[in-house]
Structures are given as structure tokens and as C-alpha cells.
N, C-alpha and C. Protein backbone atom coordinates (compact mmCIF):
# COMPACT_ATOMS: atom_id res chain seq x y z
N UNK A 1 106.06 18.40 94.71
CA UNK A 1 106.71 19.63 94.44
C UNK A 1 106.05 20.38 93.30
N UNK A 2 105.96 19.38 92.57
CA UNK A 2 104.95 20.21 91.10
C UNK A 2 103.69 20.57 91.29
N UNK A 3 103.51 19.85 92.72
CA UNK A 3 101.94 20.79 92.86
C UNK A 3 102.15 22.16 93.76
N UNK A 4 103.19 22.15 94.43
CA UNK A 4 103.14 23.10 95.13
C UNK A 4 103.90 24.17 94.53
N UNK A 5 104.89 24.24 93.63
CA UNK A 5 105.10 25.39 92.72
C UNK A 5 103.95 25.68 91.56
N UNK A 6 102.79 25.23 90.94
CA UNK A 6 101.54 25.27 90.57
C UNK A 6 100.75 26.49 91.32
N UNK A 7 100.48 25.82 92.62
CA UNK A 7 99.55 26.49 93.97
C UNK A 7 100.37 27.83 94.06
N UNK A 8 101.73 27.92 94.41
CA UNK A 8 102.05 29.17 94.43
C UNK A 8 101.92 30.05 93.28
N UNK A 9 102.34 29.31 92.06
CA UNK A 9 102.19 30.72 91.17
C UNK A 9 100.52 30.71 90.92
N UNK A 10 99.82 30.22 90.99
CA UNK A 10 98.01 30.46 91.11
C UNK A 10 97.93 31.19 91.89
N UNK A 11 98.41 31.33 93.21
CA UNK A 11 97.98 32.14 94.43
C UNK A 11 98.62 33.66 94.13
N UNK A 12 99.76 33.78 93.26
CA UNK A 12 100.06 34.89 92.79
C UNK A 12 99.57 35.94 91.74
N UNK A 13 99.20 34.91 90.90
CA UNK A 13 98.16 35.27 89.73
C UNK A 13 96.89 35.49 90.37
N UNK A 14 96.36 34.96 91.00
CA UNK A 14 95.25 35.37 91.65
C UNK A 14 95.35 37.04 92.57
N UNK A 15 96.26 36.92 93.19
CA UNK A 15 96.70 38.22 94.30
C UNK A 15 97.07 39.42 93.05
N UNK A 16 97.53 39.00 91.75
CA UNK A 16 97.49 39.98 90.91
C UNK A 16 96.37 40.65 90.31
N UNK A 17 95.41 39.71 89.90
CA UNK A 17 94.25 40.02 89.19
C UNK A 17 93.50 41.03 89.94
N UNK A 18 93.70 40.66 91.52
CA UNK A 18 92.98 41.25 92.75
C UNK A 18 93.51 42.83 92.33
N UNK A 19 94.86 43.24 92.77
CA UNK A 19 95.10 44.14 92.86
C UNK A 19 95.11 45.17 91.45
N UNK A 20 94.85 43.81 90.38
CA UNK A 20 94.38 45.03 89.37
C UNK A 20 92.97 45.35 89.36
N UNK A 21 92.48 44.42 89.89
CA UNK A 21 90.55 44.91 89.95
C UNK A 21 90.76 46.05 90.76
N UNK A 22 90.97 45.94 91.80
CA UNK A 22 90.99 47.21 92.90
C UNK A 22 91.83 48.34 92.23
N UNK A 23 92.72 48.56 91.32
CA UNK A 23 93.04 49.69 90.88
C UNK A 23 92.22 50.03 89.61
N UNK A 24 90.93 49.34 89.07
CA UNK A 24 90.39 49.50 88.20
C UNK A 24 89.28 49.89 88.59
N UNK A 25 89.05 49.67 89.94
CA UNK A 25 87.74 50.02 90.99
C UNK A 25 87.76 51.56 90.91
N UNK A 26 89.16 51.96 91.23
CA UNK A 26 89.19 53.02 91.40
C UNK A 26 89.18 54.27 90.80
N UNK A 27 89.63 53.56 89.68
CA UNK A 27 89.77 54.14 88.55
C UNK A 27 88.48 54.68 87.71
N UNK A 28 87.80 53.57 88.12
CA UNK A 28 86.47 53.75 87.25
C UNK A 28 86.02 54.68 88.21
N UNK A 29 86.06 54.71 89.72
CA UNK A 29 85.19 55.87 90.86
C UNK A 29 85.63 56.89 90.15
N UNK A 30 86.89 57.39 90.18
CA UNK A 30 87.57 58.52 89.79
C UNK A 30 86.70 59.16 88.67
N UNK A 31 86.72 58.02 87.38
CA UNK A 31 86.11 58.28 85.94
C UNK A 31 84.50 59.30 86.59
N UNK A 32 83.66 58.49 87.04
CA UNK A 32 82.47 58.48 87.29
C UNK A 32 82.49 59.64 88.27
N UNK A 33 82.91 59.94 89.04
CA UNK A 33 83.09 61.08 89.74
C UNK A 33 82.90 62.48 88.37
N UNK A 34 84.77 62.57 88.22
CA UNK A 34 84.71 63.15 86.96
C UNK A 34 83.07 63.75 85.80
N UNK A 35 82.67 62.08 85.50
CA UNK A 35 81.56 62.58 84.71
C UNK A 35 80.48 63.35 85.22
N UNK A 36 80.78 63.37 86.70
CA UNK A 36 79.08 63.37 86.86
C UNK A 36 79.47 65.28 87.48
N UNK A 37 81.18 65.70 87.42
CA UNK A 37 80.98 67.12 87.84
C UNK A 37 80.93 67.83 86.09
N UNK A 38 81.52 66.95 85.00
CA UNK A 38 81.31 67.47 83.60
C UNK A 38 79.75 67.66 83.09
N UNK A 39 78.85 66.47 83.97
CA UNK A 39 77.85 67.10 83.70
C UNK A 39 76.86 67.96 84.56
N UNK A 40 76.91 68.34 85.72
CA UNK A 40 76.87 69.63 86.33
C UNK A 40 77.46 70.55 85.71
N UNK A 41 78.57 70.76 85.19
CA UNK A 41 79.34 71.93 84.38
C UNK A 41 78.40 72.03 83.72
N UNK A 42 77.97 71.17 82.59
CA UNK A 42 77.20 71.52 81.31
C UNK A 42 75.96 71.90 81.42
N UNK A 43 75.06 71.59 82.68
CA UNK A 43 74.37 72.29 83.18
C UNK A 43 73.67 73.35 83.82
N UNK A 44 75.02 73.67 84.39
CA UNK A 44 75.02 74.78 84.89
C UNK A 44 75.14 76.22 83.64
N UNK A 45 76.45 75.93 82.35
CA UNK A 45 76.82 76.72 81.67
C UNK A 45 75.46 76.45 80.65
N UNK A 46 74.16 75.31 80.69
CA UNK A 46 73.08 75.58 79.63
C UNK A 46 72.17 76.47 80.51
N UNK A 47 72.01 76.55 81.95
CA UNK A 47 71.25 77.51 82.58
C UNK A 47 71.71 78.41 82.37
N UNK A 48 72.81 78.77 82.51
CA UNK A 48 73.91 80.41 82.16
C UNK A 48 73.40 80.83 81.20
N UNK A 49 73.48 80.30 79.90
CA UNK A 49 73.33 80.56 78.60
C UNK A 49 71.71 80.90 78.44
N UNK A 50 70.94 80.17 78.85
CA UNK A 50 69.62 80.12 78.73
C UNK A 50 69.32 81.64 79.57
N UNK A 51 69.20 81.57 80.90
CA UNK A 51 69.45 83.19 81.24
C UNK A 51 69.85 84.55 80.74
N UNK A 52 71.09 83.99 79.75
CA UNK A 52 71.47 85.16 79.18
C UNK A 52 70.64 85.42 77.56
N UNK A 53 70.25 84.68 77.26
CA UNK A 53 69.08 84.89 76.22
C UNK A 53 67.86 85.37 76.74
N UNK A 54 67.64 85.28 77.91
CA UNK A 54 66.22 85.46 78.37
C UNK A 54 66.35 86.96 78.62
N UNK A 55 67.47 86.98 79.21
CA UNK A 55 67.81 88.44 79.62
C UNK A 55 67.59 89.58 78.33
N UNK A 56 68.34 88.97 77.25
CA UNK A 56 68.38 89.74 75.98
C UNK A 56 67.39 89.95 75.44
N UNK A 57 66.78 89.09 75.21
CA UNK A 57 65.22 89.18 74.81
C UNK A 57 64.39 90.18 75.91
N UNK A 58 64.41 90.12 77.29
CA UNK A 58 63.61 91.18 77.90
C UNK A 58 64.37 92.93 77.92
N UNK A 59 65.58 92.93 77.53
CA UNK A 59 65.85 94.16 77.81
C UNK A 59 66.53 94.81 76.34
N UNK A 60 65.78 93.83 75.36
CA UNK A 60 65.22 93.85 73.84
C UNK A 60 63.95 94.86 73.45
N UNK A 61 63.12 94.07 74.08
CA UNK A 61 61.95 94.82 74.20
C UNK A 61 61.99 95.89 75.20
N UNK A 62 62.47 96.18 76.43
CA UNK A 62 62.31 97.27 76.93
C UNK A 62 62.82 98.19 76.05
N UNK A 63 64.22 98.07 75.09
CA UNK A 63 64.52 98.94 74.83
C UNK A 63 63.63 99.72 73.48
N UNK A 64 62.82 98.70 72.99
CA UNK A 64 61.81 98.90 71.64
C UNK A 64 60.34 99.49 72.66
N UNK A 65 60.17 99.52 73.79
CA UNK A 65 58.94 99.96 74.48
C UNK A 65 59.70 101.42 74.95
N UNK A 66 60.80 101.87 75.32
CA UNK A 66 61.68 103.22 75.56
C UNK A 66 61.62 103.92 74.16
N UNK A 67 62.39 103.49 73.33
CA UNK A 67 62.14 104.20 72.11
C UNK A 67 60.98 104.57 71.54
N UNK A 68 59.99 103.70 71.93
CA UNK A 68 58.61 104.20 71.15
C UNK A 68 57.96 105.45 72.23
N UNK A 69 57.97 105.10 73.61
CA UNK A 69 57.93 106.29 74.63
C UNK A 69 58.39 107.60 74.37
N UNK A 70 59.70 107.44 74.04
CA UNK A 70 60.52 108.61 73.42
C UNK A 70 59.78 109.60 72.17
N UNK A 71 59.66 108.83 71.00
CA UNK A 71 59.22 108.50 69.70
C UNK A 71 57.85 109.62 70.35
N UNK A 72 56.91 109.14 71.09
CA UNK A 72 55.22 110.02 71.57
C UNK A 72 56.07 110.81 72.10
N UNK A 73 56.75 111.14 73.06
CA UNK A 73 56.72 112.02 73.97
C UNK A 73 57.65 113.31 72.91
N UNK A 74 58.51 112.64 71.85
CA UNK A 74 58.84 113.96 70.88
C UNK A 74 57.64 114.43 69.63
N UNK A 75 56.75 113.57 70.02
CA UNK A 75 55.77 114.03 69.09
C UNK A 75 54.58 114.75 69.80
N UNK A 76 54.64 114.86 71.23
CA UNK A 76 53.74 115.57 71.90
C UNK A 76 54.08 116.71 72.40
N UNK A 77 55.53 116.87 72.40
CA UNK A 77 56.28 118.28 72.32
C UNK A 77 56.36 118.77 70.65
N UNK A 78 56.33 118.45 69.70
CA UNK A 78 56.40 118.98 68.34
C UNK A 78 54.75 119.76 68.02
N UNK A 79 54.13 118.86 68.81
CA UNK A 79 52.70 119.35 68.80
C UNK A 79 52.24 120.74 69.55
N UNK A 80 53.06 120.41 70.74
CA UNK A 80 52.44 121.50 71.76
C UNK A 80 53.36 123.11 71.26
N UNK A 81 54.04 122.97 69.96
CA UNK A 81 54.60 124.37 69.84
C UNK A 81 55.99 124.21 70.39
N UNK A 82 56.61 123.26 70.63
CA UNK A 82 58.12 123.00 70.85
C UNK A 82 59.35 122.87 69.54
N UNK A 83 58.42 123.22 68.95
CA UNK A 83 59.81 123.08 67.83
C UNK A 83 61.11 123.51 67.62
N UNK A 84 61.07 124.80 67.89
CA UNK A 84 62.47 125.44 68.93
C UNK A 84 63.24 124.57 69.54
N UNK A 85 62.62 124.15 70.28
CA UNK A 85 63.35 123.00 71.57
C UNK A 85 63.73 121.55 70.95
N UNK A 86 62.26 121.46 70.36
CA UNK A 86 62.82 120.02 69.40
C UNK A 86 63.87 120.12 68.55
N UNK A 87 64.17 121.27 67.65
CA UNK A 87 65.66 121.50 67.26
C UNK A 87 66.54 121.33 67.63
N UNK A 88 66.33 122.93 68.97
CA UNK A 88 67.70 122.10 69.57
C UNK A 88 68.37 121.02 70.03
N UNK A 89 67.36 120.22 70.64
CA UNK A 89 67.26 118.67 71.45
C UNK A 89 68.32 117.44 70.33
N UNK A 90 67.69 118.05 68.82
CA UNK A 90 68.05 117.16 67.97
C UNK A 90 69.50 117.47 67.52
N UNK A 91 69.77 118.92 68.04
CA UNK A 91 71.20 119.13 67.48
C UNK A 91 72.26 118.68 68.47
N UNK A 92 71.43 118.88 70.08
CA UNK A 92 72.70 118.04 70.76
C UNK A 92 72.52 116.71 71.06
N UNK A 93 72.52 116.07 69.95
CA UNK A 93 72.92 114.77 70.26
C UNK A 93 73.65 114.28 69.34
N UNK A 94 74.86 113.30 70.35
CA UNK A 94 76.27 113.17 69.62
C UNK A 94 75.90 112.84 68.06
N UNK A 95 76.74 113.25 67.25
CA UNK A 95 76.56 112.58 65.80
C UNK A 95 77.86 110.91 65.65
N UNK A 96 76.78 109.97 65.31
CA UNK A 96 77.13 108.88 65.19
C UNK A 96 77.78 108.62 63.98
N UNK A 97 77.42 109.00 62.86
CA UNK A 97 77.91 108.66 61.65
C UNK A 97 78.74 110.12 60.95
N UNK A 98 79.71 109.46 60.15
CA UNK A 98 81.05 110.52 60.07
C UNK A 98 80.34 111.58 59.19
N UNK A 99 80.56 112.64 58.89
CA UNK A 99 79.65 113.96 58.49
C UNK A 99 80.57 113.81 56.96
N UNK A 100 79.80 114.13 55.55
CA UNK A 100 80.13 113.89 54.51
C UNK A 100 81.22 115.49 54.48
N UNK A 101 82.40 115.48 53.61
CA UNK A 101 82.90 116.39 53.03
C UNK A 101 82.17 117.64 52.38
N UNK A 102 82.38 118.72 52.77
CA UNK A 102 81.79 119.64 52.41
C UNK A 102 82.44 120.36 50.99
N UNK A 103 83.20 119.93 50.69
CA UNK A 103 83.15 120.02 48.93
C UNK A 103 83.65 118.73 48.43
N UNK A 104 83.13 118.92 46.74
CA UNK A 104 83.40 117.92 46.46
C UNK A 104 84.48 118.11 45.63
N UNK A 105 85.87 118.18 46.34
CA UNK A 105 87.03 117.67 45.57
C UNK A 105 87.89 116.70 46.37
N UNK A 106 87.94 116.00 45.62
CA UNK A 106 88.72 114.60 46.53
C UNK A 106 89.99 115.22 47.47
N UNK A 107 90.33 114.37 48.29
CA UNK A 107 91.01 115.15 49.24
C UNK A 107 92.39 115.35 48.87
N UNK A 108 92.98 114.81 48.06
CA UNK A 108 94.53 114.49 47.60
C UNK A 108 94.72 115.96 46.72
N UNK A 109 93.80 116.04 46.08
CA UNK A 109 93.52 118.02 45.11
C UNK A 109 93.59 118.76 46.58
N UNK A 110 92.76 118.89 47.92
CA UNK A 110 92.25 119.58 48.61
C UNK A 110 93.82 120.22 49.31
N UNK A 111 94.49 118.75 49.19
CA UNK A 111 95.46 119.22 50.04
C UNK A 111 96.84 120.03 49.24
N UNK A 112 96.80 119.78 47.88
CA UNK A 112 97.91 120.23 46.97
C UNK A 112 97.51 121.48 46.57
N UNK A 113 96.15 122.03 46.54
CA UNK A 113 95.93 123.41 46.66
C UNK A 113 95.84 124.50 47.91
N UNK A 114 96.00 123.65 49.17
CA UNK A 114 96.64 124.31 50.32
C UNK A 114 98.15 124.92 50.15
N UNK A 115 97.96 126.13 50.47
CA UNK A 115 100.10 126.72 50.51
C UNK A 115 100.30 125.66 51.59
N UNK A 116 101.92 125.56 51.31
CA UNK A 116 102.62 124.84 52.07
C UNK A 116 103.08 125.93 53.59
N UNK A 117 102.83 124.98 54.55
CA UNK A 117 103.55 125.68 55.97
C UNK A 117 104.66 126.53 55.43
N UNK A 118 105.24 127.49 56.73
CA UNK A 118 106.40 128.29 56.87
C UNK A 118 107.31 126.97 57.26
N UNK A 119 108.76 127.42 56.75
CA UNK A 119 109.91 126.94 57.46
C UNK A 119 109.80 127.36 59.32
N UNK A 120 109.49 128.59 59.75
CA UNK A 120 109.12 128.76 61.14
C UNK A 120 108.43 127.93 61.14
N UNK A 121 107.08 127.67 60.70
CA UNK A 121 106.00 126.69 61.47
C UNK A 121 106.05 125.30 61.36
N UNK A 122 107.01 125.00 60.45
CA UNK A 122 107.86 123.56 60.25
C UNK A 122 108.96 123.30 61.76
N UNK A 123 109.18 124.35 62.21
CA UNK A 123 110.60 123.94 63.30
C UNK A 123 110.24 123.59 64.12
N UNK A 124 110.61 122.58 64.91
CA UNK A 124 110.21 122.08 66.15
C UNK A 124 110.58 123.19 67.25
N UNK A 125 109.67 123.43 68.12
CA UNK A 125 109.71 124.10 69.08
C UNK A 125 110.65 123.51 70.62
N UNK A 126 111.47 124.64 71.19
CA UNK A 126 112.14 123.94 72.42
C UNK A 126 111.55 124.66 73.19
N UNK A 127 110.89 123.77 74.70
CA UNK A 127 110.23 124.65 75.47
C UNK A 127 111.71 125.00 76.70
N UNK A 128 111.86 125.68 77.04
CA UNK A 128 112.97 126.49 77.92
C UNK A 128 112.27 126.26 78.93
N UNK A 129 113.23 125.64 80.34
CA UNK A 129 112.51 125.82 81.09
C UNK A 129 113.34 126.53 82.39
N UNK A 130 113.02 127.35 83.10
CA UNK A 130 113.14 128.27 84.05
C UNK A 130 114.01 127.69 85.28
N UNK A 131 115.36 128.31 85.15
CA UNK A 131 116.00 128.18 86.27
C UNK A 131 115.87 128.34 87.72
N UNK A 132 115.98 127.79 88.68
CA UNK A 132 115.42 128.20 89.86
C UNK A 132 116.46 129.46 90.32
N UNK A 133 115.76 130.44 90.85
CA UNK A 133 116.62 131.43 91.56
C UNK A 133 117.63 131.11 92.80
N UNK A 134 118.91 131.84 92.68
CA UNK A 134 119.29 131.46 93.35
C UNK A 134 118.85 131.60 95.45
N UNK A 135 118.95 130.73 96.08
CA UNK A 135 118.53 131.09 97.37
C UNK A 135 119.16 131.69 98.29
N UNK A 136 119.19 133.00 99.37
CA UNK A 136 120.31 133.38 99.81
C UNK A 136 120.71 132.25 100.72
N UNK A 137 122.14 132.77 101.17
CA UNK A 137 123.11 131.68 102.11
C UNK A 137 122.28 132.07 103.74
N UNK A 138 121.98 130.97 103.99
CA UNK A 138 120.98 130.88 105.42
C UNK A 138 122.06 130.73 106.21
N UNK A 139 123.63 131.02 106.29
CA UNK A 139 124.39 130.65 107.49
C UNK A 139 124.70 131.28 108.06
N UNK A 140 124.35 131.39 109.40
CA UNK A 140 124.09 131.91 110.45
C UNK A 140 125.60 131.95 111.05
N UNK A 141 126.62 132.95 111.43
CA UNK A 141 127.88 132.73 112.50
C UNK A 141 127.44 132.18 113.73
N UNK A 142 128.38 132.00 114.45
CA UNK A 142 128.01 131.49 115.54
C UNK A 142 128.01 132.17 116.58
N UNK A 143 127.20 131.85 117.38
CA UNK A 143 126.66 133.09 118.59
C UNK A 143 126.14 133.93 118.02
N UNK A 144 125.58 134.21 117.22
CA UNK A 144 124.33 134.92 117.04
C UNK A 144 123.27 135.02 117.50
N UNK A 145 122.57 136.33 118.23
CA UNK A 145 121.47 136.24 119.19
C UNK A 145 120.58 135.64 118.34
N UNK A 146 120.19 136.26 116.63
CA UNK A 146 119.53 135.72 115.96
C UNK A 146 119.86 134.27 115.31
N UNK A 147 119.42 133.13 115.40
CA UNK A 147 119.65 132.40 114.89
C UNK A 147 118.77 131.38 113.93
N UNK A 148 118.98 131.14 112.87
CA UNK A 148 118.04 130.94 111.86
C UNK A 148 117.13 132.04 111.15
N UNK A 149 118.30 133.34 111.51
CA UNK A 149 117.87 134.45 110.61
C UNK A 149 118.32 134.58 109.30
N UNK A 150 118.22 134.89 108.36
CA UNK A 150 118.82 134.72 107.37
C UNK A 150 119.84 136.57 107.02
N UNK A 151 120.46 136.43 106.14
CA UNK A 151 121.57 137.99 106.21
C UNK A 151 120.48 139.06 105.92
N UNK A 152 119.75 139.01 104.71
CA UNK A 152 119.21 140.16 104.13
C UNK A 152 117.86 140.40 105.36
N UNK A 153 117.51 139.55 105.69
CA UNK A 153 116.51 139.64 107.25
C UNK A 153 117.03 140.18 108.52
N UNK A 154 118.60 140.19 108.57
CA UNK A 154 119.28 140.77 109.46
C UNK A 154 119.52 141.81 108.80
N UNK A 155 119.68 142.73 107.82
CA UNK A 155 119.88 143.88 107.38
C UNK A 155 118.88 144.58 107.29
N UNK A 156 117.75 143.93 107.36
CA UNK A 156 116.31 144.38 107.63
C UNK A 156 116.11 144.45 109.08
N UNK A 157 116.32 144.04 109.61
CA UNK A 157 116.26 144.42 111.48
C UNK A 157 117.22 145.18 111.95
N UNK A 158 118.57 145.17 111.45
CA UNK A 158 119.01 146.55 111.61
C UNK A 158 118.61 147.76 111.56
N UNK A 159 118.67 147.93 110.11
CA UNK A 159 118.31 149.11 109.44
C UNK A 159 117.27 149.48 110.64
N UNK A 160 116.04 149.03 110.48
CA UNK A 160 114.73 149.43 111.23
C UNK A 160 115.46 149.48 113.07
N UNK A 161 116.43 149.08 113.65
CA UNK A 161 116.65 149.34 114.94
C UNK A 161 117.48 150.98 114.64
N UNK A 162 118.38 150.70 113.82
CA UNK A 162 118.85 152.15 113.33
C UNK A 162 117.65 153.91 113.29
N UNK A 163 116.82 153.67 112.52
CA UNK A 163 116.45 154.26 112.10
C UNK A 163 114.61 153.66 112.34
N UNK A 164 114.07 153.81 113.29
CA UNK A 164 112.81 153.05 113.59
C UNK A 164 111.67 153.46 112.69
N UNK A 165 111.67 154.46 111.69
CA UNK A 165 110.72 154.98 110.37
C UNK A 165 110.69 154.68 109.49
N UNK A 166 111.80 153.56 109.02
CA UNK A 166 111.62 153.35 107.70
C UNK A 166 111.16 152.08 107.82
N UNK A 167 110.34 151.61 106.94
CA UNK A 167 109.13 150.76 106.55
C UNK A 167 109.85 149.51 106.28
């Protein structure tokens, strides 16, 4: 008997160990799976990255090979008697940096030597807005040869059957 309650719990311990290897099998596939799409990710996002430096760097220099293009081509119009044009050219283009104050008194003086607004130009304004006119009454009696005439349109086709000259 003592060998055979022995044999059974061995055969159980054994059937355990099993089924933890096999969930450790799997576990580890899972792991290893995992690593191997983290490192495709990281590969992929060092090609990304690497591209996007490459990129910067070439459209770096295009933009230092444009400007210098620019740079001759306003110096071969300044030459040829364009200065007129080169003026103007230079005045329309947006201004980037904020334009300095045109006097020099700080702005807190600038504004205490301004008169103060009107009480009118202090009031808030109400905009009014326009009633609709009224529409005449479109109702027609009944049996009317005309129908969907309206009254003042029937006093207008009168009149003119009355009197066939007036306009």
C-alpha cells in the first residue's frame, strides 16, 4: 500500500511539473514573439528617424542653394537699373519683426495724454433690427373664378376690366 500511495503521488507530481513546463513553453513563445515585434518596432522607428534627418539635411541645403539663387538674381536686377522695382519688391514683403514705436514716450504717458472718449462713444450700440412687413391676407372666398389671387391683385384686375387704360 505504501508503495502504491508513493507511485501515485509521483505520478502526480510528475503530471504537474509537465503541465507547468508546457505553460512555461508558452509563455516563453509568447515572450519571444513579443521581442522579436519590439525589435522590428525599433527598427523600423531608427529607419523613420534616420530618413527624417536625411530629409532635413537635403532640404537644408536646398533651401541655402534657393536663397543664394535669390541673393544673384536680386543682385542682377539691382545691376541692370532695377532699383525702382527692387524697392518696391523689398517693401512688399510681409514684415516679420514688430516695427519699433515711433516716438519715444513710453506708452503709459502716450496714453494719459490722449483726451478721453465721449460718453456717446463709450455707449454700447443696439443694432435694431427690421420688422418684417406685414403680408396681405391671401384668402381667397370660395368660388372664386380667381383662385389663389390675392385681394389687392383682384382690385387690380378689376379696375383694368373697368376701365381698360389705366396702367
Amino acid at each position: 500500500m505504501r508503495n502504491t500511495n508513493t507511485s501515485q503521488r509521483l505520478v502526480g507530481e510528475v503530471q504537474m511539473f509537465r503541465i507547468r513546463v508546457a505553460t512555461a513553453e508558452s509563455k516563453l513563445k509568447l515572450l519571444r514573439e513579443q521581442a522579436r515585434q519590439a525589435k522590428r518596432r525599433r527598427k523600423a522607428a531608427k529607419r523613420l528617424a534616420q530618413r527624417a534627418r536625411r530629409q532635413f539635411k537635403r532640404f537644408k541645403a536646398d533651401l541655402t542653394e534657393l536663397r543664394q539663387s535669390l541673393a544673384k538674381a536680386e543682385a542682377k536686377l539691382f545691376q541692370a537699373g532695377g532699383r525702382a522695382l527692387a524697392r518696391k519688391m523689398a517693401r512688399a514683403k510681409p514684415v516679420t519683426k514688430s516695427r519699433a514705436r515711433p516716438s519715444s514716450r513710453p506708452k503709459a504717458i502716450a496714453r494719459k495724454l490722449r483726451p478721453a472718449p465721449s460718453a456717446a462713444a463709450r455707449a454700447p450700440r443696439r443694432v435694431l433690427r427690421k420688422k418684417p412687413t406685414p403680408r396681405p391676407n391671401s384668402s381667397v372666398p370660395q368660388g372664386h373664378a380667381d383662385e389663389g389671387v390675392s385681394e389687392t391683385e383682384q382690385s387690380i384686375i378689376q379696375s383694368t376690366e373697368v376701365n381698360p387704360h389705366i396702367p
